[in-house]
PDB file of N, CA and C in Angstrom:
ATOM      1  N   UNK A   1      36.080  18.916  -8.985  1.00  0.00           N
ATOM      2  CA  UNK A   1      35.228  18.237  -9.927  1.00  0.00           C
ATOM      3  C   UNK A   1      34.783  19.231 -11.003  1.00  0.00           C
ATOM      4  N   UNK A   2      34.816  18.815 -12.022  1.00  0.00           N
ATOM      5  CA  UNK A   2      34.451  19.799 -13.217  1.00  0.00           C
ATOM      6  C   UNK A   2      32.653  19.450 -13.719  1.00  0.00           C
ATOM      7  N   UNK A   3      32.367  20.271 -14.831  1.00  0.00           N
ATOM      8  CA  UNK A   3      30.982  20.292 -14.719  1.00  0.00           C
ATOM      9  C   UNK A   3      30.296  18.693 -15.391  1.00  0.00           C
ATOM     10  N   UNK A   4      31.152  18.209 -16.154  1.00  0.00           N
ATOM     11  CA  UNK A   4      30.462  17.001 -16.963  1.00  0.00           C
ATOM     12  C   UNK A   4      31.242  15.776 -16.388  1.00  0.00           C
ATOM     13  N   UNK A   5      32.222  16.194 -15.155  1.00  0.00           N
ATOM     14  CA  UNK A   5      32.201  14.954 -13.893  1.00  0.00           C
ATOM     15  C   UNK A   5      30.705  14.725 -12.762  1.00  0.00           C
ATOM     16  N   UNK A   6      30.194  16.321 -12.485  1.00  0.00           N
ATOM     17  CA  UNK A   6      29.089  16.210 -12.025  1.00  0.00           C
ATOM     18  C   UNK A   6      27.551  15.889 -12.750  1.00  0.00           C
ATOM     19  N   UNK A   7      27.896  16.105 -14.004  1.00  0.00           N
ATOM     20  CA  UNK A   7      26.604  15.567 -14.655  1.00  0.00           C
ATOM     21  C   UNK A   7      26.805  14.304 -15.183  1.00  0.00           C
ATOM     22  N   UNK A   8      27.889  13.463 -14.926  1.00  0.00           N
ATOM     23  CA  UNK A   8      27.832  12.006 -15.090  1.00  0.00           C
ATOM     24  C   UNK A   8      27.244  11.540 -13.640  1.00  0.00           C
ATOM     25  N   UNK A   9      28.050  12.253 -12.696  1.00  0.00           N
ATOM     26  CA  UNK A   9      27.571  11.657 -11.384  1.00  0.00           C
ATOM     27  C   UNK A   9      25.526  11.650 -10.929  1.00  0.00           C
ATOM     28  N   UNK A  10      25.085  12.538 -11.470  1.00  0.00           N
ATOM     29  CA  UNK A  10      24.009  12.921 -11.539  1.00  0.00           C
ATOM     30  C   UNK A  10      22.999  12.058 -12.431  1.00  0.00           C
ATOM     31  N   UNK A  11      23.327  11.887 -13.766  1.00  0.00           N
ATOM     32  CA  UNK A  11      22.901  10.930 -14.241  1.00  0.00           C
ATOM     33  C   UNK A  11      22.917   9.899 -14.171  1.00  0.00           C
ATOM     34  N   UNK A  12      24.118   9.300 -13.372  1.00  0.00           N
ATOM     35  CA  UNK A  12      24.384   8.039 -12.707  1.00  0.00           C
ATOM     36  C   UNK A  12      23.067   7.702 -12.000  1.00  0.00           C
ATOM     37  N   UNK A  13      23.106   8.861 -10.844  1.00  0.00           N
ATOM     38  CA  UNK A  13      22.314   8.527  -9.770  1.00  0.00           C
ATOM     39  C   UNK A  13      20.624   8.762 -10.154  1.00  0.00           C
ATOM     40  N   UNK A  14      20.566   9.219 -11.264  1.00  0.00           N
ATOM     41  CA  UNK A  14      19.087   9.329 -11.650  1.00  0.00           C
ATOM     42  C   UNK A  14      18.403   7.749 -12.697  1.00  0.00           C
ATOM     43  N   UNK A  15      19.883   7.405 -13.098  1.00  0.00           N
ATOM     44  CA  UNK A  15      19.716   6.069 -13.951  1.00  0.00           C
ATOM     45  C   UNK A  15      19.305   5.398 -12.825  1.00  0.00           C
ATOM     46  N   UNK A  16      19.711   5.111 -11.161  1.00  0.00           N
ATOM     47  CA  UNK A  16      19.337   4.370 -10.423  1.00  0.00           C
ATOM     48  C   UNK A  16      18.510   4.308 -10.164  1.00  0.00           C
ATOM     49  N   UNK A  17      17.402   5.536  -9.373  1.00  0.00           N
ATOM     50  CA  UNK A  17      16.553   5.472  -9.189  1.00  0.00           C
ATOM     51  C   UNK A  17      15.614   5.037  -9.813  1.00  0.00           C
ATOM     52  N   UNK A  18      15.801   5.483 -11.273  1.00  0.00           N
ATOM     53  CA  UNK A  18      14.760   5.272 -12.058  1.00  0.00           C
ATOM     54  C   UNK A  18      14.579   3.438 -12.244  1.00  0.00           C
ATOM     55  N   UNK A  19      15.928   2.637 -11.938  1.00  0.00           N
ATOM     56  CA  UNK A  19      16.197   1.527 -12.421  1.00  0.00           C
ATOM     57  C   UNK A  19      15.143   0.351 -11.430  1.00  0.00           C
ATOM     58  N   UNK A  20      14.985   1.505 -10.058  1.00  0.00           N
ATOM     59  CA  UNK A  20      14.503   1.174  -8.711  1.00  0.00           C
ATOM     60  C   UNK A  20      12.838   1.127  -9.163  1.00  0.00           C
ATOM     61  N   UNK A  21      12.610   2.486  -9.607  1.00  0.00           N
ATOM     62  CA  UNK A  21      11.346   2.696  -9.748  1.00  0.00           C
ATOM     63  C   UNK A  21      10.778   1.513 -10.665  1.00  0.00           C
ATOM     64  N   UNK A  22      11.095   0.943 -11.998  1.00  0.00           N
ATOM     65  CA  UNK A  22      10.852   0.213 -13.087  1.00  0.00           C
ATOM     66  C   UNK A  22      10.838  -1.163 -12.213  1.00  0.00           C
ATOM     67  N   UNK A  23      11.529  -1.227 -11.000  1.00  0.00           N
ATOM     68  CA  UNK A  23      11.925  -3.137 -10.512  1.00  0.00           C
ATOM     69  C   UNK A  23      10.564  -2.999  -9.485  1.00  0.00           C
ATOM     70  N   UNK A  24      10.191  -1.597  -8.987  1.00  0.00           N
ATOM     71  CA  UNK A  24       9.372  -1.717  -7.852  1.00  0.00           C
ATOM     72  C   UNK A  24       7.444  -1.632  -8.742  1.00  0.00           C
ATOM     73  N   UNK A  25       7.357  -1.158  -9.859  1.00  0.00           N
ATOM     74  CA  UNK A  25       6.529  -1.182 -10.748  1.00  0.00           C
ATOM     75  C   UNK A  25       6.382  -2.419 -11.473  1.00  0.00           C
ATOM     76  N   UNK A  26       7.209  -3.498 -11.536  1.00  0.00           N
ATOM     77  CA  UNK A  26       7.352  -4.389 -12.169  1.00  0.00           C
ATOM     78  C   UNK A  26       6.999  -4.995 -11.194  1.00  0.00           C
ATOM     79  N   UNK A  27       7.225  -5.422 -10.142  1.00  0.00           N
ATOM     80  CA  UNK A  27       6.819  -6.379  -8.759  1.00  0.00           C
ATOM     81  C   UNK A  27       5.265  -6.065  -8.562  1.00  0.00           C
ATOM     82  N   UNK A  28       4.819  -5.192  -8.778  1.00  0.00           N
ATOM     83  CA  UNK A  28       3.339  -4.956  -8.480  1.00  0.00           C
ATOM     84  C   UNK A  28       2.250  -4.791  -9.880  1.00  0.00           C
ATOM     85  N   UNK A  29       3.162  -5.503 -10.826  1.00  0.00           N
ATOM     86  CA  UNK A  29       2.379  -6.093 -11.880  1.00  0.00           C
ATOM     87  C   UNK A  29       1.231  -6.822 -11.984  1.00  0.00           C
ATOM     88  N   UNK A  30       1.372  -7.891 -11.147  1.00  0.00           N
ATOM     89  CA  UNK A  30       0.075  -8.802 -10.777  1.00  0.00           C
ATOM     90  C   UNK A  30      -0.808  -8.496  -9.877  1.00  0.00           C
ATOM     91  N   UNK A  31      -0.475  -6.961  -9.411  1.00  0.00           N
ATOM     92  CA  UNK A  31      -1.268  -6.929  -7.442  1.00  0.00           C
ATOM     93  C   UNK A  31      -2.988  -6.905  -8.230  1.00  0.00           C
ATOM     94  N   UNK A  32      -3.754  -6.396  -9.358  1.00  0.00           N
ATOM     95  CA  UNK A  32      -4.657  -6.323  -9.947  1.00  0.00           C
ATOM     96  C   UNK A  32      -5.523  -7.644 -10.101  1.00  0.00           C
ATOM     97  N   UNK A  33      -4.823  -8.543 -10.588  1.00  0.00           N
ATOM     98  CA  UNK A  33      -5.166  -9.817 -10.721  1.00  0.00           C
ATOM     99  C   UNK A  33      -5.047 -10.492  -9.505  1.00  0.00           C
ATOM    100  N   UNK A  34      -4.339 -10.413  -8.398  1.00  0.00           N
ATOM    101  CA  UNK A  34      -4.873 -10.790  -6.637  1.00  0.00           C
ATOM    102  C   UNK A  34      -6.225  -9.937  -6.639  1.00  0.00           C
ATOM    103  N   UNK A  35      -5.769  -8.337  -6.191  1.00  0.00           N
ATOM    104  CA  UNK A  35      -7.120  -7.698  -6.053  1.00  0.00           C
ATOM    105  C   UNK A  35      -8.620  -8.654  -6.203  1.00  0.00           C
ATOM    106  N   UNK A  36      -8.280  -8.548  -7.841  1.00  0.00           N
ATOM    107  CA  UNK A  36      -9.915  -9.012  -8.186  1.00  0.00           C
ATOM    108  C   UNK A  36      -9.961 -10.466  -7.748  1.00  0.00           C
ATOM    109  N   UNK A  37      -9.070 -11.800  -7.459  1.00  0.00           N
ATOM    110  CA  UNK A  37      -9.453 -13.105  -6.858  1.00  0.00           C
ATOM    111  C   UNK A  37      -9.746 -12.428  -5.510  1.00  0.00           C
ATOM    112  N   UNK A  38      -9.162 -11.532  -4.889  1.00  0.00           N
ATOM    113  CA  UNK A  38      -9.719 -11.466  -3.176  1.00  0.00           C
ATOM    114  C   UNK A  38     -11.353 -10.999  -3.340  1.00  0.00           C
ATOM    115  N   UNK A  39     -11.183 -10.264  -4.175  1.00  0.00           N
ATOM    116  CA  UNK A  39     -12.758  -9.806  -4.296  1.00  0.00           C
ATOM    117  C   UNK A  39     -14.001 -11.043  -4.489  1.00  0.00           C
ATOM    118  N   UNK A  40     -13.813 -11.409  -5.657  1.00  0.00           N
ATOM    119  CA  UNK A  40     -14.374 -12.905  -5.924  1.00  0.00           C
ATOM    120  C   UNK A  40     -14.690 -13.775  -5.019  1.00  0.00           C
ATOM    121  N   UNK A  41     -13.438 -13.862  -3.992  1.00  0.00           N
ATOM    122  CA  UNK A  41     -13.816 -14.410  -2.465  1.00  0.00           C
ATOM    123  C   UNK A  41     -14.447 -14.080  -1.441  1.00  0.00           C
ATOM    124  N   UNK A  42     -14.562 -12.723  -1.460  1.00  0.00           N
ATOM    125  CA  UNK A  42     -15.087 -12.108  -0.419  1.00  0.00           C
ATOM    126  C   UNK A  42     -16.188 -12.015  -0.758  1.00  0.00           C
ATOM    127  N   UNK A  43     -16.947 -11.939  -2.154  1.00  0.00           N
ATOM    128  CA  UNK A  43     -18.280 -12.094  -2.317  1.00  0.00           C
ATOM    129  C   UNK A  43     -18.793 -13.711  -2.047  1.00  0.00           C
ATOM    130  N   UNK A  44     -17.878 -14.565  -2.268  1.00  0.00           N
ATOM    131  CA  UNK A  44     -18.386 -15.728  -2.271  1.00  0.00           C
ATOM    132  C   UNK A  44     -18.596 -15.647  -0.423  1.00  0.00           C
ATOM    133  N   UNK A  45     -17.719 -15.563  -0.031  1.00  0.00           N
ATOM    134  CA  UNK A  45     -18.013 -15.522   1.739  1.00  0.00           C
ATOM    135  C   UNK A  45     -19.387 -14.964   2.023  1.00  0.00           C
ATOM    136  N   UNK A  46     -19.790 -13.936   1.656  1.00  0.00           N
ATOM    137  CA  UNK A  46     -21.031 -12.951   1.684  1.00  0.00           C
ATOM    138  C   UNK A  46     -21.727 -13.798   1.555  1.00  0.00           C
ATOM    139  N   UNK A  47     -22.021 -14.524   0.246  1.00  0.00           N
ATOM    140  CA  UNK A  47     -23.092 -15.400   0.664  1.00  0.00           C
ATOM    141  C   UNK A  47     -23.786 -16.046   1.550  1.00  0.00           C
ATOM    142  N   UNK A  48     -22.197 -16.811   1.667  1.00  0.00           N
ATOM    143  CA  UNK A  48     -22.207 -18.028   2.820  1.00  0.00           C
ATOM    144  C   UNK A  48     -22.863 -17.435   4.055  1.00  0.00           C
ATOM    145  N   UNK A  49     -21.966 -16.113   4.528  1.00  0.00           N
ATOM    146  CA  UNK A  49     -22.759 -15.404   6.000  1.00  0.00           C
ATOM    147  C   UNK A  49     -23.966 -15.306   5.678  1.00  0.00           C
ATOM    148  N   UNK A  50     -24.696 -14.865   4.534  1.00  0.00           N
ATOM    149  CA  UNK A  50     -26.300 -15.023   4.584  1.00  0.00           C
ATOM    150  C   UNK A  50     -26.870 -15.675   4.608  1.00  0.00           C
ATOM    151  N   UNK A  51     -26.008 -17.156   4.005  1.00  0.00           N
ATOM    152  CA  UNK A  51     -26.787 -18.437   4.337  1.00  0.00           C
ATOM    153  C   UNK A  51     -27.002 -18.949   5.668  1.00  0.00           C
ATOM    154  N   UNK A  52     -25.845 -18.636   6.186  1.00  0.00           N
ATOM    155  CA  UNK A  52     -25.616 -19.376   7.892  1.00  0.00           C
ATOM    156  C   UNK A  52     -26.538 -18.111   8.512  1.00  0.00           C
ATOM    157  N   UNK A  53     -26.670 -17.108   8.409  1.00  0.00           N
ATOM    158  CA  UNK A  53     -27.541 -16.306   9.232  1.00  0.00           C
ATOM    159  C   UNK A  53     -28.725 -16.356   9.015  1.00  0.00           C
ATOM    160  N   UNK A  54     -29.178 -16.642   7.698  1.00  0.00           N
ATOM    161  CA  UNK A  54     -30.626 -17.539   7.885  1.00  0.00           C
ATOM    162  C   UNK A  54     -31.165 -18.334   8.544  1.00  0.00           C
ATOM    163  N   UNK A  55     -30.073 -19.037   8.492  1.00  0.00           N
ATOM    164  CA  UNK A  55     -30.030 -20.528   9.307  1.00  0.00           C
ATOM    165  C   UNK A  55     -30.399 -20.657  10.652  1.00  0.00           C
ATOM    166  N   UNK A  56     -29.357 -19.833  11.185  1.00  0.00           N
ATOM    167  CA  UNK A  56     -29.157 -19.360  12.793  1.00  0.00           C
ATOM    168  C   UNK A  56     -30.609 -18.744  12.854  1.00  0.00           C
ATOM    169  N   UNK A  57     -30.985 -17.740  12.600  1.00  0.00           N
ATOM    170  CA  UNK A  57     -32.219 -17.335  12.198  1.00  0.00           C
ATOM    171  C   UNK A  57     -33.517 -18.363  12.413  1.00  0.00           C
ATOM    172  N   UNK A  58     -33.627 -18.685  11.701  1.00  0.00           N
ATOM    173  CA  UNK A  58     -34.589 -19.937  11.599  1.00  0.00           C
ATOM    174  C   UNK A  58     -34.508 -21.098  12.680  1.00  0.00           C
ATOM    175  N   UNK A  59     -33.538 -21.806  13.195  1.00  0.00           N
ATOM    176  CA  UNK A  59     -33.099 -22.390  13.853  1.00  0.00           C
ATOM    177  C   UNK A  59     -33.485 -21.709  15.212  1.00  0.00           C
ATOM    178  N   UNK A  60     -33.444 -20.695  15.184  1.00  0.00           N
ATOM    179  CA  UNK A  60     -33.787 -19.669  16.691  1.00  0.00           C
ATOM    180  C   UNK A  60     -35.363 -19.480  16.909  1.00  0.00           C
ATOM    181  N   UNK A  61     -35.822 -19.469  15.394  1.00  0.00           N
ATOM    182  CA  UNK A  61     -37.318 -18.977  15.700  1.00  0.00           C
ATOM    183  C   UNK A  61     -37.582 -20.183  16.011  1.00  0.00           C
ATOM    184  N   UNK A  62     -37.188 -21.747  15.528  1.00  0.00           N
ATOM    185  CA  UNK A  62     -37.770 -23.003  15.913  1.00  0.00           C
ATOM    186  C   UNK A  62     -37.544 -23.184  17.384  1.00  0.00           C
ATOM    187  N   UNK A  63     -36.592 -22.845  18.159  1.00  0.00           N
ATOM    188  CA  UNK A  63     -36.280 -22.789  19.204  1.00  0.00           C
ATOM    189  C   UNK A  63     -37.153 -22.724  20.044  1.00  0.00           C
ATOM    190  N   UNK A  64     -37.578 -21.058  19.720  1.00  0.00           N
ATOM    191  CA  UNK A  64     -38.526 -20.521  20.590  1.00  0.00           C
ATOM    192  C   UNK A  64     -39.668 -21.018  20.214  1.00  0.00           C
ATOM    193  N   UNK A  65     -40.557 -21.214  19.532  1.00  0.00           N
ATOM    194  CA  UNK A  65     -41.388 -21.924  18.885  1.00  0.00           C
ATOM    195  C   UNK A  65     -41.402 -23.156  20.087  1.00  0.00           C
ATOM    196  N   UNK A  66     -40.633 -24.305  19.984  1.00  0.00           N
ATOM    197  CA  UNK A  66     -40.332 -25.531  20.817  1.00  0.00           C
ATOM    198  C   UNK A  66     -40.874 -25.069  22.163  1.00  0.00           C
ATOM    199  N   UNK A  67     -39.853 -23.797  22.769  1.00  0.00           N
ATOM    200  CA  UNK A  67     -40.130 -23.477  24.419  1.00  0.00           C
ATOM    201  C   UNK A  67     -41.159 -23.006  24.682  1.00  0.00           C
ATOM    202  N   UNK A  68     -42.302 -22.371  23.755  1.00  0.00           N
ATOM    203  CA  UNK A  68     -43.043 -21.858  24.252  1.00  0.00           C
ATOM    204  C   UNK A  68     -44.251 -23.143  23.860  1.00  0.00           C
ATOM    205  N   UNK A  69     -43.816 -24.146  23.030  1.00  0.00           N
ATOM    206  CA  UNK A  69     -44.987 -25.610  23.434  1.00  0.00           C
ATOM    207  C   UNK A  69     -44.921 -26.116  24.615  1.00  0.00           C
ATOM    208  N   UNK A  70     -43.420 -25.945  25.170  1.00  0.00           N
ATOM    209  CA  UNK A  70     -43.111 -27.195  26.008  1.00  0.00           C
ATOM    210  C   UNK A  70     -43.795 -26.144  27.342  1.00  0.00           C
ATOM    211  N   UNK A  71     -43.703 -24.377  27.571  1.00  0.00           N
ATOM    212  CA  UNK A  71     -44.242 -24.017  28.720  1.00  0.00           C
ATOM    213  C   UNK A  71     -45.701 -24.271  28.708  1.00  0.00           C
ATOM    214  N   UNK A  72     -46.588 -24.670  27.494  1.00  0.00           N
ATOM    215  CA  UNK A  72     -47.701 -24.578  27.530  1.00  0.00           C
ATOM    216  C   UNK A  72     -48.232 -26.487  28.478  1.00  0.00           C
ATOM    217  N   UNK A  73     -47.108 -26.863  27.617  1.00  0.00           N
ATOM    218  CA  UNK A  73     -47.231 -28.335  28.483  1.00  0.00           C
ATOM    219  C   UNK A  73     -47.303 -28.191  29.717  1.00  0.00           C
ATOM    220  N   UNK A  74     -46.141 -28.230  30.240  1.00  0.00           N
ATOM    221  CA  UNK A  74     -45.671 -28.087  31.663  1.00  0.00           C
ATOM    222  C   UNK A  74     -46.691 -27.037  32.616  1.00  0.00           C
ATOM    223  N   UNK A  75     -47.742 -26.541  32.150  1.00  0.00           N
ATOM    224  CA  UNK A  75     -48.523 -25.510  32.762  1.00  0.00           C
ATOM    225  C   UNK A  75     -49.998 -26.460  32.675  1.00  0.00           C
ATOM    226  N   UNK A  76     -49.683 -27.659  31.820  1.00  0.00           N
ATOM    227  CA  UNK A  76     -51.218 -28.157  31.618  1.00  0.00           C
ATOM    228  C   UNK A  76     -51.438 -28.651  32.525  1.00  0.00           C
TER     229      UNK A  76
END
């Protein structure tokens, strides 16, 4: 092989990669615009868990609240 058989072969194989790199950069064009909708969601979820853990919350203190009328009954 002579020298500008190996620097075709070389440039060949660097045109590829590079051809690889540009298709695999191009596929992860949009990953930014997912990113920020997952985000958007995950704050919206946040909420929600603070709402329902209020809830649960509250719902628990009424609970106990309830059991400790009903032991005062049951003792009258």
């Amino acid at each position: 092989m002579n020298d500008q058989n190996s620097s075709d072969i070389l440039l060949e194989d660097i045109n590829h990669k590079l051809a690889a790199i540009l298709e695999g950069q191009a596929s992860l064009a949009g990953v930014p615009a997912q990113l920020q909708q997952i985000d958007n969601r995950l704050m919206s979820l946040e909420g929600d868990v603070k709402v329902v853990k209020a809830a649960i919350t509250d719902f628990s203190q009424e609970q106990q609240a309830h059991g400790a009328r009903l032991d005062r009954l049951e003792t009258a």
